[in-house]
Protein backbone atom coordinates (compact mmCIF):
# COMPACT_ATOMS: atom_id res chain seq x y z
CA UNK A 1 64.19 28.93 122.08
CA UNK A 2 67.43 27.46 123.70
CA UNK A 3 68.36 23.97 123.41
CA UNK A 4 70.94 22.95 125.47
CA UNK A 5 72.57 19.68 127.15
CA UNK A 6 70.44 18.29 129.78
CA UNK A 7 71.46 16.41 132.61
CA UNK A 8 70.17 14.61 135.62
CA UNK A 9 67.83 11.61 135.58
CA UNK A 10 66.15 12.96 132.80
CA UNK A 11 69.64 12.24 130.83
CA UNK A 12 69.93 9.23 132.87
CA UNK A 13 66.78 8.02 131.21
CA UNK A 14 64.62 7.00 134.72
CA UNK A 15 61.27 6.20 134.75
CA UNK A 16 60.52 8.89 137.59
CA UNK A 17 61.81 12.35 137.01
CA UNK A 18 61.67 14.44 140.25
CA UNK A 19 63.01 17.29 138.50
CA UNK A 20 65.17 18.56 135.16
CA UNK A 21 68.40 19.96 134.99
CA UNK A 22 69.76 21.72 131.78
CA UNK A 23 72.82 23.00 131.42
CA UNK A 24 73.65 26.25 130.08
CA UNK A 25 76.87 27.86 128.28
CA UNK A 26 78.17 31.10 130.16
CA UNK A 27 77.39 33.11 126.59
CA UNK A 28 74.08 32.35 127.18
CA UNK A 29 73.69 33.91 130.90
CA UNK A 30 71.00 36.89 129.99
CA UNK A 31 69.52 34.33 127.34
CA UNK A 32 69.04 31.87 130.28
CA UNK A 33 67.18 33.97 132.41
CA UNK A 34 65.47 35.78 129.95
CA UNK A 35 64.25 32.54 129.29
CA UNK A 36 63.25 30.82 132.69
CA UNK A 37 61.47 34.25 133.31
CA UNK A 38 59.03 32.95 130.41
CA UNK A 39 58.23 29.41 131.27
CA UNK A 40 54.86 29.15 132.88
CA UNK A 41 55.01 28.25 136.00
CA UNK A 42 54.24 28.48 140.04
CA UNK A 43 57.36 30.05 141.35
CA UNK A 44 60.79 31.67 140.57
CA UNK A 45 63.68 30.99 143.46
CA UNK A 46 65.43 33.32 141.51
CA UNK A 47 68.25 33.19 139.19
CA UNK A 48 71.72 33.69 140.59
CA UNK A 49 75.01 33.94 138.67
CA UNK A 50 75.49 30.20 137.44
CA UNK A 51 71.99 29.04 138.62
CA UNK A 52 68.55 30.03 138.05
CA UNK A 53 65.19 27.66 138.79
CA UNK A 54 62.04 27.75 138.58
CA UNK A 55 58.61 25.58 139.52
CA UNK A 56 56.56 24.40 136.32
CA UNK A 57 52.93 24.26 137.49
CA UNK A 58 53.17 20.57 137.24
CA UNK A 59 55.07 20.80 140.24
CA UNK A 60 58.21 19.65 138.87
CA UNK A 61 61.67 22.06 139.42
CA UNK A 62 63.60 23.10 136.27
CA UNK A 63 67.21 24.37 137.22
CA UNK A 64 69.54 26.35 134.40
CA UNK A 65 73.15 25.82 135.58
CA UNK A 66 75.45 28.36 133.26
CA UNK A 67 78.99 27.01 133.26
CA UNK A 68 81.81 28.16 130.62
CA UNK A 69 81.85 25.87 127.49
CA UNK A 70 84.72 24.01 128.36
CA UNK A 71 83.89 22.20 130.87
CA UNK A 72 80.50 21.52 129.95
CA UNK A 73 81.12 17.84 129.57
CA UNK A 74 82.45 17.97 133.17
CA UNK A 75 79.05 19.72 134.07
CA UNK A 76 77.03 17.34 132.32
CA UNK A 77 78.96 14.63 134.68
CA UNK A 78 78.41 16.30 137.74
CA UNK A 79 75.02 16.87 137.23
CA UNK A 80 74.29 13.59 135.50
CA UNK A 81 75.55 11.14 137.35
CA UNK A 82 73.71 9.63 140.60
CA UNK A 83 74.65 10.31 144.16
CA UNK A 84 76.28 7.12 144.37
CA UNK A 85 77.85 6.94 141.35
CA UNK A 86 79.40 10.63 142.31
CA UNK A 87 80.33 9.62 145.31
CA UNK A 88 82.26 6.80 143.38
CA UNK A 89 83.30 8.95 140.94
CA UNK A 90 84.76 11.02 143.76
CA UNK A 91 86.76 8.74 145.69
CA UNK A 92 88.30 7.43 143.08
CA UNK A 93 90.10 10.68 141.17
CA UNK A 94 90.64 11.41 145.39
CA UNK A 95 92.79 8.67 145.18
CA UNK A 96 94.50 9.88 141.60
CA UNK A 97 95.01 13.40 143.40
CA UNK A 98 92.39 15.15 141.47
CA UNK A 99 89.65 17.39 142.57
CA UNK A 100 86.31 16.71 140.48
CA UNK A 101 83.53 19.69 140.24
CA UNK A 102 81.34 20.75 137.56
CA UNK A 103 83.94 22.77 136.44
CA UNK A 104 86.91 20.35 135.87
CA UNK A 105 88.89 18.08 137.50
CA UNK A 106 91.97 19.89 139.64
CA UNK A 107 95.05 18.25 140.27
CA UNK A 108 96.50 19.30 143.72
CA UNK A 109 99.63 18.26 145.47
């Protein structure tokens, strides 16, 4: 089965995990859903082109985000990082002109 980076507060190591986020590279799209179609669970919201997620039956929400393998480590910031510490993390490449997303950081003019 895949193994891939995972993200989130599961990465972040808290104590309360609301839900898990794994990240997926683009190569391994069909794998991906192939592979949320198997887990055991409650519901399937449905996969999408980068995204698929689906319910465990614990309750807990498992999202598959497929992003190219470059910028996986931007991914696994995005995803990883608190909403504060994004928001941050934000402001601050703002200020250096850059545009952060899970898929890189842009420079604009």
């Amino acid at each position: 089965m895949w193994s891939g980076p995972v993200a989130g507060s599961y990465r972040r190591r808290k104590g309360v995990v609301h839900d898990l986020d794994f990240i997926v590279p683009r190569g391994s799209r069909r794998r991906s859903a192939n592979i949320s179609s198997r887990i055991p669970c409650g519901e399937h919201p449905g996969p999408g082109p980068t995204k698929s997620s689906v319910r465990l039956k614990s309750g807990v929400q498992a999202d598959l985000r497929v992003v190219n393998n470059e910028p996986i480590p931007y991914a696994l910031v995005y995803f990883t990082g608190s909403k504060e510490h994004n928001i941050v993390l934000r402001n601050r490449a703002l200020q250096k002109r850059l545009d952060p997303n899970e898929y890189g950081w842009l420079l604009w003019s």
